[in-house]
PDB file of N, CA and C in Angstrom:
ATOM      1  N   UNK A   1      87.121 120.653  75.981  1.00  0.00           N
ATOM      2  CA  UNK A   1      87.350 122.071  75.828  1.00  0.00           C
ATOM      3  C   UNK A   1      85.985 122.759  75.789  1.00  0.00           C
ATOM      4  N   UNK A   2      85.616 123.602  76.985  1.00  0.00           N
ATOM      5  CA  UNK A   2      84.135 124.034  76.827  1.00  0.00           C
ATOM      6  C   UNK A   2      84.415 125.260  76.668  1.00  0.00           C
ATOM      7  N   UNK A   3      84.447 126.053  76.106  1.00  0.00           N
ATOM      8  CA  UNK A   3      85.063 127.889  75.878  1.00  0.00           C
ATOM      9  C   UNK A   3      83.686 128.308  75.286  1.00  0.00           C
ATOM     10  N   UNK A   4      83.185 130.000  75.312  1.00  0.00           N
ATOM     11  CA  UNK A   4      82.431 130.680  75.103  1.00  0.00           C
ATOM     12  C   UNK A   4      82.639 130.521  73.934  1.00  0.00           C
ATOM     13  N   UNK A   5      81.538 131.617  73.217  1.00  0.00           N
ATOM     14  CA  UNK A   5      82.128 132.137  71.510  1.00  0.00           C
ATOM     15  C   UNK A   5      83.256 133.569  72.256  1.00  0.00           C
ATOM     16  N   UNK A   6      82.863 134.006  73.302  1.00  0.00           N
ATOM     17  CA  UNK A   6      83.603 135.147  73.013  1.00  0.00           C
ATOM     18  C   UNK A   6      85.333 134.729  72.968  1.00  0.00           C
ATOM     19  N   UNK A   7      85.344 133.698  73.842  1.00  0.00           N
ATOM     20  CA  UNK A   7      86.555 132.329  74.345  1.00  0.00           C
ATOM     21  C   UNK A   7      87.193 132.576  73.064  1.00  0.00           C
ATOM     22  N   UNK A   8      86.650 131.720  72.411  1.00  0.00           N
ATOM     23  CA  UNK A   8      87.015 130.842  71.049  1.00  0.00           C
ATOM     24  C   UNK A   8      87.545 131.794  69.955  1.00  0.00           C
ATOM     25  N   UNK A   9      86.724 133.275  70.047  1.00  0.00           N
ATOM     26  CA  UNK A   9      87.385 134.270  69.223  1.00  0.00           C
ATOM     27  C   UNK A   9      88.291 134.949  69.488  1.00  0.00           C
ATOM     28  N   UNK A  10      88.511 134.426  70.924  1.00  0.00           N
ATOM     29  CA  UNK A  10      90.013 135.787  71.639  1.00  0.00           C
ATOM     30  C   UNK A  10      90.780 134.324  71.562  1.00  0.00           C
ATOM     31  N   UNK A  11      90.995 133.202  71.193  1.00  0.00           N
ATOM     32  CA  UNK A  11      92.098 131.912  71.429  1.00  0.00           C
ATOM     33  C   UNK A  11      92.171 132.361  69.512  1.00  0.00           C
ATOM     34  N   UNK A  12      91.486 132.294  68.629  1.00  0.00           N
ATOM     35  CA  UNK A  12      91.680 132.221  67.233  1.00  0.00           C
ATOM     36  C   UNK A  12      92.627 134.054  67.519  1.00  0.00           C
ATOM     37  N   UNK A  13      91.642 135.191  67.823  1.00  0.00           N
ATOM     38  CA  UNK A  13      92.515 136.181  67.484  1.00  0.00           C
ATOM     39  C   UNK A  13      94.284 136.105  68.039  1.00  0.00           C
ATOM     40  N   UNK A  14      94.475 135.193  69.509  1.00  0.00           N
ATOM     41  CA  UNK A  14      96.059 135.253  69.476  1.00  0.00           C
ATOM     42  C   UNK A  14      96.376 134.420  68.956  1.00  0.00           C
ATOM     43  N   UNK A  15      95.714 133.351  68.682  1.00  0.00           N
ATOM     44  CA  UNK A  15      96.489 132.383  67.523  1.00  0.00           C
ATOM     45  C   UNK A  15      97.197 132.368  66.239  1.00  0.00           C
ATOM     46  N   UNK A  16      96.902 133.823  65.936  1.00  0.00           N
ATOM     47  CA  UNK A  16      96.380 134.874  64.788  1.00  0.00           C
ATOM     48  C   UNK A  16      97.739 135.739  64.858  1.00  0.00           C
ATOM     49  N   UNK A  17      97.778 136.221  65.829  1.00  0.00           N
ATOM     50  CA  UNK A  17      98.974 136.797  66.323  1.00  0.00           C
ATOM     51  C   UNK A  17     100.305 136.683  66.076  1.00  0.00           C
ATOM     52  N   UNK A  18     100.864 137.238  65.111  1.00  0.00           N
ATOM     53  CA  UNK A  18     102.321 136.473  65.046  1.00  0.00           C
ATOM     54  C   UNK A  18     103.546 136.356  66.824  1.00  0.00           C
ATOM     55  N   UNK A  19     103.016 137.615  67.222  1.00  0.00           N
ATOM     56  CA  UNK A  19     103.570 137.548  68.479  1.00  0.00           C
ATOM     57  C   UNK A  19     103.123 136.966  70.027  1.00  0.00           C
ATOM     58  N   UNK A  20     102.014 136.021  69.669  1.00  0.00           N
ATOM     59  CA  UNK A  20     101.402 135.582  71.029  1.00  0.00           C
ATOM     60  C   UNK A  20     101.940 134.058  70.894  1.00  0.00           C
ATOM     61  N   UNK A  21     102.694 133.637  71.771  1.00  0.00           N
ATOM     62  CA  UNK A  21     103.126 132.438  72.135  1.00  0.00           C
ATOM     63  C   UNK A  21     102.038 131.804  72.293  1.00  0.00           C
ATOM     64  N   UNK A  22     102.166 130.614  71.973  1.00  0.00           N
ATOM     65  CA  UNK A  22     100.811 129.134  72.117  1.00  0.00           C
ATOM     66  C   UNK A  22     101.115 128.857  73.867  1.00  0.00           C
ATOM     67  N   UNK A  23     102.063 129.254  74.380  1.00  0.00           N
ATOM     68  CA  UNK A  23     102.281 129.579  76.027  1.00  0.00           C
ATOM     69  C   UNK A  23     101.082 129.876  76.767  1.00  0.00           C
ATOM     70  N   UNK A  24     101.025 131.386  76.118  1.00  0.00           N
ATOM     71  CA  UNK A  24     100.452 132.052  76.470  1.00  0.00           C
ATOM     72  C   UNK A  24      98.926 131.940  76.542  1.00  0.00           C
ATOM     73  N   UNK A  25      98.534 131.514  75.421  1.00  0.00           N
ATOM     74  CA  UNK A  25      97.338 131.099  75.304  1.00  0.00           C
ATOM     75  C   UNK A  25      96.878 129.658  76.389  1.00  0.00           C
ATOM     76  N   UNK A  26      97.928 128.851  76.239  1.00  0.00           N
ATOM     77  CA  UNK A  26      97.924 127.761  77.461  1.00  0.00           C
ATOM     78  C   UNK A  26      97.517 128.548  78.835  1.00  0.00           C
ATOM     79  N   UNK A  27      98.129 129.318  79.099  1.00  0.00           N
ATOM     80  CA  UNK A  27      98.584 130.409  80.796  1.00  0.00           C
ATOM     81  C   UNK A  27      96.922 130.577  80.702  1.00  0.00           C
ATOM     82  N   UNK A  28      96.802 131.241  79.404  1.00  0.00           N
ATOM     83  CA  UNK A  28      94.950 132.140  79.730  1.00  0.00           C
ATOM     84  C   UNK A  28      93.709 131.383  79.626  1.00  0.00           C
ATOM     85  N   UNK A  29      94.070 130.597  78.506  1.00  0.00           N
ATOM     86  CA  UNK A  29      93.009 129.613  78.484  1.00  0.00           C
ATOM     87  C   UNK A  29      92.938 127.964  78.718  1.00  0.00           C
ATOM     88  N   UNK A  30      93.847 127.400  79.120  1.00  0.00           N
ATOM     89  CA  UNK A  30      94.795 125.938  79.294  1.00  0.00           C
ATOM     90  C   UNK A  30      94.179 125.290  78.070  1.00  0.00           C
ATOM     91  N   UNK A  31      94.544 125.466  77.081  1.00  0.00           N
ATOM     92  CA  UNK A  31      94.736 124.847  76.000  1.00  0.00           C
ATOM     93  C   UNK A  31      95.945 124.712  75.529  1.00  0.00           C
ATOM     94  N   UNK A  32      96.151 123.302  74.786  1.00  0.00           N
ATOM     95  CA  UNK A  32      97.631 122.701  74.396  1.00  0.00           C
ATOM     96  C   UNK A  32      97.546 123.632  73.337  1.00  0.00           C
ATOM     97  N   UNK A  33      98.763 123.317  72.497  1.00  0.00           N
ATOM     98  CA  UNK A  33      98.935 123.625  71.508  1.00  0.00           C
ATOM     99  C   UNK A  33      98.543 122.821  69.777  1.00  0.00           C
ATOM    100  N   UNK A  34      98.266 121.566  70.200  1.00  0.00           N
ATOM    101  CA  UNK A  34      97.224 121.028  69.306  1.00  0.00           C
ATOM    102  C   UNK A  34      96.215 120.952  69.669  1.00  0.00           C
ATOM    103  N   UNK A  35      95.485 121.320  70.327  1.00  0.00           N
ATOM    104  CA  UNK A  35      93.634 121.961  70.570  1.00  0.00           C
ATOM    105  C   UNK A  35      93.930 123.277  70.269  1.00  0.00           C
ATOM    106  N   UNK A  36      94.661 124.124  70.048  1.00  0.00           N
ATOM    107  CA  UNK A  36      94.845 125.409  69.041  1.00  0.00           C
ATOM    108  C   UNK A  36      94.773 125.146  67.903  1.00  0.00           C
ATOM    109  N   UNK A  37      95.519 124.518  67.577  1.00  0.00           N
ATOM    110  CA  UNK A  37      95.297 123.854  66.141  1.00  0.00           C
ATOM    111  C   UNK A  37      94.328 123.136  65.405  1.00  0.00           C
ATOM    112  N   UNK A  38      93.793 122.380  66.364  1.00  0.00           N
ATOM    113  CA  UNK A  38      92.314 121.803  66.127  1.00  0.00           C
ATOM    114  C   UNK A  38      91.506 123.300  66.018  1.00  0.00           C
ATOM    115  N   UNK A  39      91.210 123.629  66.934  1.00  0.00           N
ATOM    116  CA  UNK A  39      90.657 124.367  67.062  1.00  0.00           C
ATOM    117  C   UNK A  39      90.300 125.790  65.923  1.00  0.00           C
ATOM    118  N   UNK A  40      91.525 125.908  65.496  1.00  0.00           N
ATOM    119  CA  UNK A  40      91.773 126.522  63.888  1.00  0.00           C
ATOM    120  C   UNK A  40      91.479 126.152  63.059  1.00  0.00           C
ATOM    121  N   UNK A  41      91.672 124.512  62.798  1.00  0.00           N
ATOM    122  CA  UNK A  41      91.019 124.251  61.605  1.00  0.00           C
ATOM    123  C   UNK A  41      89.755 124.153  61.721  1.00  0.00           C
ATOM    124  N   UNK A  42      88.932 124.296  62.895  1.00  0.00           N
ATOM    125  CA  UNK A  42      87.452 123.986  62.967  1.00  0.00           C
ATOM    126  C   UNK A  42      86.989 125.801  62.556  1.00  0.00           C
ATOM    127  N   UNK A  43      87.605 126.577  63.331  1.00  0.00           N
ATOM    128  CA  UNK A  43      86.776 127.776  62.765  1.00  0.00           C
ATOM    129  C   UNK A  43      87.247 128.649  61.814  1.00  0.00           C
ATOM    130  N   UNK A  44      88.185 128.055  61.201  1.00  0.00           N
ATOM    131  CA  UNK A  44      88.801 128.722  60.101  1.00  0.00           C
ATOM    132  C   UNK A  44      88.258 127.977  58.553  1.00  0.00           C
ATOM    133  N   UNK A  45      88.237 128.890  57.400  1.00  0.00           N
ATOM    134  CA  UNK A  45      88.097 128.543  56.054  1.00  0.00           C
ATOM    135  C   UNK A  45      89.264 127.216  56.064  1.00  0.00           C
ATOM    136  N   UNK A  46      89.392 126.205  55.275  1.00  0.00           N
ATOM    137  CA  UNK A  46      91.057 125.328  54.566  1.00  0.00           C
ATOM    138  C   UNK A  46      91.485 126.355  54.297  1.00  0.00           C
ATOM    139  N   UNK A  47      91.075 126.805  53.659  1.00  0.00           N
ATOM    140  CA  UNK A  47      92.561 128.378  52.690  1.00  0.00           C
ATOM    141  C   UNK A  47      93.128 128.601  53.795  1.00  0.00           C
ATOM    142  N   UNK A  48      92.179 129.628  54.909  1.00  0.00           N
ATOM    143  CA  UNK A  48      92.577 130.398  55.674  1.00  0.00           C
ATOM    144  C   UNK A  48      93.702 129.744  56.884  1.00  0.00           C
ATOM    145  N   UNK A  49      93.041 128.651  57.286  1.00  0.00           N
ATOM    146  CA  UNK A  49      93.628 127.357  58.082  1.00  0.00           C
ATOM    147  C   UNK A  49      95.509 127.491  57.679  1.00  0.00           C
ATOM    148  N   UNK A  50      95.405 126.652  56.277  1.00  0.00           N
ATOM    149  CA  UNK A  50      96.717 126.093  55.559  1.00  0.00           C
ATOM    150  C   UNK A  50      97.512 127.237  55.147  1.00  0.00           C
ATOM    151  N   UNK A  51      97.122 128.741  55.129  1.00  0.00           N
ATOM    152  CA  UNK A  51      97.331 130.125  55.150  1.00  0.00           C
ATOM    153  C   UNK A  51      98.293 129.663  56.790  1.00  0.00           C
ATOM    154  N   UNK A  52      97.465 129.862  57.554  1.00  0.00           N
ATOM    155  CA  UNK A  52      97.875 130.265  58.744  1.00  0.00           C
ATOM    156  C   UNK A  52      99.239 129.082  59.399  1.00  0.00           C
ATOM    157  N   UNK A  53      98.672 127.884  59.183  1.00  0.00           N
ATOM    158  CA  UNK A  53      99.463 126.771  59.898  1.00  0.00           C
ATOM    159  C   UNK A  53     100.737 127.371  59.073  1.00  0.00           C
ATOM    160  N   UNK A  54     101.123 127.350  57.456  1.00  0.00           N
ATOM    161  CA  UNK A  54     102.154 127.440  57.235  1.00  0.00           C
ATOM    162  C   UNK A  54     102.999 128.452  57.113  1.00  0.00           C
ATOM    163  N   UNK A  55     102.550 129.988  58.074  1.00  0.00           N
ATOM    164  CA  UNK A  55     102.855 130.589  58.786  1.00  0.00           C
ATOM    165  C   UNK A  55     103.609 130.671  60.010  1.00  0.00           C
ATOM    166  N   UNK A  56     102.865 129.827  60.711  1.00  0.00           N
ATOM    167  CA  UNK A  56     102.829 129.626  62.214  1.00  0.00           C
ATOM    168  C   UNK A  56     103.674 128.357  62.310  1.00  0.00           C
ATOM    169  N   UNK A  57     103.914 127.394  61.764  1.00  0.00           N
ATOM    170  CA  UNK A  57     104.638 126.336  61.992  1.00  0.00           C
ATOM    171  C   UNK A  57     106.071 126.778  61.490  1.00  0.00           C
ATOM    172  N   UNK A  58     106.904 126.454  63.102  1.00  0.00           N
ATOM    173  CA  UNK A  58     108.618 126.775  63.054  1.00  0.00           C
ATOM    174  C   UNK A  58     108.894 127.864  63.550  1.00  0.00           C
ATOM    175  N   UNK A  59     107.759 128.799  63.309  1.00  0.00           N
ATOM    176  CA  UNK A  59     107.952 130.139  63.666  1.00  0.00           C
ATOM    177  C   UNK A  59     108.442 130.624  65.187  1.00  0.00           C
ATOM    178  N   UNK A  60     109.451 131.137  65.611  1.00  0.00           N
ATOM    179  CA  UNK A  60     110.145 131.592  67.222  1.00  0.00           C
ATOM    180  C   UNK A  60     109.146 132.028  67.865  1.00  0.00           C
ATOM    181  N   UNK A  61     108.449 132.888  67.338  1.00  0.00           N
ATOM    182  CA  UNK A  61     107.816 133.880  67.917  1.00  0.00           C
ATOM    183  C   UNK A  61     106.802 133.261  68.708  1.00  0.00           C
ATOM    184  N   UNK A  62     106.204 132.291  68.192  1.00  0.00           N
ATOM    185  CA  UNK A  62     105.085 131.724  68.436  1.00  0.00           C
ATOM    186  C   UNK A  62     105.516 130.362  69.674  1.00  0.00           C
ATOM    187  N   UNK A  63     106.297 130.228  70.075  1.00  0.00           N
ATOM    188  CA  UNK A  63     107.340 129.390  71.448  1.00  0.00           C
ATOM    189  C   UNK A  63     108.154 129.885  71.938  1.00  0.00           C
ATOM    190  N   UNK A  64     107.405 130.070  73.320  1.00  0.00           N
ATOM    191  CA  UNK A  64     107.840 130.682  73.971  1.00  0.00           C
ATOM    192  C   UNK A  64     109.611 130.080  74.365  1.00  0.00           C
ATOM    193  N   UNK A  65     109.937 129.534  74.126  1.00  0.00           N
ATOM    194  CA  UNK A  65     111.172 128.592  74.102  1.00  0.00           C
ATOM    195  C   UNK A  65     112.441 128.648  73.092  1.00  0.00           C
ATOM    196  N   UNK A  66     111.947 129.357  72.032  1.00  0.00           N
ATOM    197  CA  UNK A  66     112.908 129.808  70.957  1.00  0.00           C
ATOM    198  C   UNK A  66     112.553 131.242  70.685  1.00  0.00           C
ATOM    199  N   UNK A  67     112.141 132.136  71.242  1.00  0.00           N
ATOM    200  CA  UNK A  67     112.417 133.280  71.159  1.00  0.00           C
ATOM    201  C   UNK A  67     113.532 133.783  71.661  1.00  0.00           C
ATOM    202  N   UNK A  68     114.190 134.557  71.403  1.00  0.00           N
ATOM    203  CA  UNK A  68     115.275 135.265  71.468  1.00  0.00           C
ATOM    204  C   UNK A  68     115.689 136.363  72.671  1.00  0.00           C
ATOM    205  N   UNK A  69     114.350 136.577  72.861  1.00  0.00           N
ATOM    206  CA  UNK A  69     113.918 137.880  73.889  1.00  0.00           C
ATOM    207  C   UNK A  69     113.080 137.241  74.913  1.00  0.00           C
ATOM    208  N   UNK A  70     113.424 137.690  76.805  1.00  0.00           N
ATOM    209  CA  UNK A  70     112.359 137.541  76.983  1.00  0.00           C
ATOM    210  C   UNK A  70     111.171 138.262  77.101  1.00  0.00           C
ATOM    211  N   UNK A  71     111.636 139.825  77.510  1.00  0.00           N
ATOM    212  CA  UNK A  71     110.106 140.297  77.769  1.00  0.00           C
ATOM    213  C   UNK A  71     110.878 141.297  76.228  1.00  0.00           C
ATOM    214  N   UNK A  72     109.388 142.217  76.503  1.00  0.00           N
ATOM    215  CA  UNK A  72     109.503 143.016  75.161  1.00  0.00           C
ATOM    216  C   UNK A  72     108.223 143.189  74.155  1.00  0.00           C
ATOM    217  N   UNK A  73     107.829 144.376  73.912  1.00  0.00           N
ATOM    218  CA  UNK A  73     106.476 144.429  72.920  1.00  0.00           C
ATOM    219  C   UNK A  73     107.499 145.833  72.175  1.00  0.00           C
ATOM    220  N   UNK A  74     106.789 144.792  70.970  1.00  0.00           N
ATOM    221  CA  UNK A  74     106.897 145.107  69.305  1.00  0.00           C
ATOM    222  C   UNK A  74     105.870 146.296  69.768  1.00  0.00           C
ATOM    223  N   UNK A  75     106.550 147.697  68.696  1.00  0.00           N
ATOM    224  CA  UNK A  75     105.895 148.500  68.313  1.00  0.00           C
ATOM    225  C   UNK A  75     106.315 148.950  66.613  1.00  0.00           C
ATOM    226  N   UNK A  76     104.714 149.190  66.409  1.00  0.00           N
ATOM    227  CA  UNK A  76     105.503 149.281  65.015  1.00  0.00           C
ATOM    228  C   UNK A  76     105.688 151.132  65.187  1.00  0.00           C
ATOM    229  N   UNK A  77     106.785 151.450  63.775  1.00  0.00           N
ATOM    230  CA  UNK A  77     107.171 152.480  63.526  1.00  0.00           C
ATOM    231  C   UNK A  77     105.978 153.398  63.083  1.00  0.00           C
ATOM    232  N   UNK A  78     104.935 152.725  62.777  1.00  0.00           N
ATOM    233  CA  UNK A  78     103.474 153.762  62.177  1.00  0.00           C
ATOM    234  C   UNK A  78     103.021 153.908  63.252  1.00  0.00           C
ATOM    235  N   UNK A  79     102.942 153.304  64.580  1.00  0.00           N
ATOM    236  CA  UNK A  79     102.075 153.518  65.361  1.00  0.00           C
ATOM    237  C   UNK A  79     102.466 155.251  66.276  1.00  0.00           C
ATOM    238  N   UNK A  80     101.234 155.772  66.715  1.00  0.00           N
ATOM    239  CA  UNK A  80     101.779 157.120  67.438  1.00  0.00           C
ATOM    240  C   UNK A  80     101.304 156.749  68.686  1.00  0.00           C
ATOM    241  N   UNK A  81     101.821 158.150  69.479  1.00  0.00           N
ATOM    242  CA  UNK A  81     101.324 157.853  70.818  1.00  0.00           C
ATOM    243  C   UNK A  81      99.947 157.553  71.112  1.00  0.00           C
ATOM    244  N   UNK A  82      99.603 157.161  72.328  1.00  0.00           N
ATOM    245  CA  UNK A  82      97.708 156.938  72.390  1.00  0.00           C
ATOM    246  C   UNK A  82      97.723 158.324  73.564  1.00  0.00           C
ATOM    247  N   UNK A  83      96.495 159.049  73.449  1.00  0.00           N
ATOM    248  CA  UNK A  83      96.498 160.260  74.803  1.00  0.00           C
ATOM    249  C   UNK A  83      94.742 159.972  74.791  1.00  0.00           C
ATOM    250  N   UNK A  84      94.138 159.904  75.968  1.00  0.00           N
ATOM    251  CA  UNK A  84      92.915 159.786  75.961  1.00  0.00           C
ATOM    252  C   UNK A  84      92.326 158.801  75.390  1.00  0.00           C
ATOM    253  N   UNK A  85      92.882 157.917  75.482  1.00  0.00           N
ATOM    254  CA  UNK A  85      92.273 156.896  74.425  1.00  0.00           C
ATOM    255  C   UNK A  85      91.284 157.017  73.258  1.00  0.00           C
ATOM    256  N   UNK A  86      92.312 157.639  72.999  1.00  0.00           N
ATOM    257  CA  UNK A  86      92.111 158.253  71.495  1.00  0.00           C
ATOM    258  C   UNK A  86      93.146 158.185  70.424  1.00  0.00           C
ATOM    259  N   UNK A  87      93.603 157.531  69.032  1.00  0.00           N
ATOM    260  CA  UNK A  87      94.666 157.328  68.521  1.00  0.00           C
ATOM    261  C   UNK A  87      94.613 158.953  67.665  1.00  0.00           C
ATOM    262  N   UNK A  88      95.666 159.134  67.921  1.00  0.00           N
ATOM    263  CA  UNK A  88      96.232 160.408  66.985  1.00  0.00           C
ATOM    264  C   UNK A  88      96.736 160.075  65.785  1.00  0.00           C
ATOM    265  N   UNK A  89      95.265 161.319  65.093  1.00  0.00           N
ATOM    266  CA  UNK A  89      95.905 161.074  63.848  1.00  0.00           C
ATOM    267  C   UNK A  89      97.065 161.432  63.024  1.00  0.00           C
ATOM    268  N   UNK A  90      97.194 160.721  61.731  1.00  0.00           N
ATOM    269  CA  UNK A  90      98.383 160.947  60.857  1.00  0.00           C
ATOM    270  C   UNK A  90      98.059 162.388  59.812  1.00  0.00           C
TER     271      UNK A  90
END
């Protein structure tokens, strides 16, 4: 696995993700889903790590295979429109 730092911080931030399939991350970066995991526990705190795995383990969202939905993005109810790329404030 030879990945950048910038790599390694965009595979931890969707790893991070409750809604980014370990798929997905395969599709962008061809990494399994235990070299994600490796890979977590190497740049993550233990807390943060054993935080996250027992999060992420079982979870639908995160397999692409037991989700419920196929396409579809979550918005949350706080979020407002974007105009100019600029977020409007509350």
């Amino acid at each position: 696995m030879n990945l950048s730092t910038e790599q390694i911080d965009r595979v931890v931030e969707m790893a991070w993700e409750d809604r980014t399939p370990f798929e997905a991350i395969q599709f962008q970066f061809g990494i399994s889903e235990p070299e994600v995991i490796r890979l977590m526990r190497i740049e993550l705190k233990p807390s943060s790590f054993r935080l996250w795995r027992k999060r992420v383990q079982g979870r639908a969202t995160k397999h692409a295979q037991k989700r419920s939905f196929v396409k579809g993005v979550f918005k949350s109810k706080m979020q407002r429109t974007i105009s100019n790329n600029k977020l409007s404030k509350r």
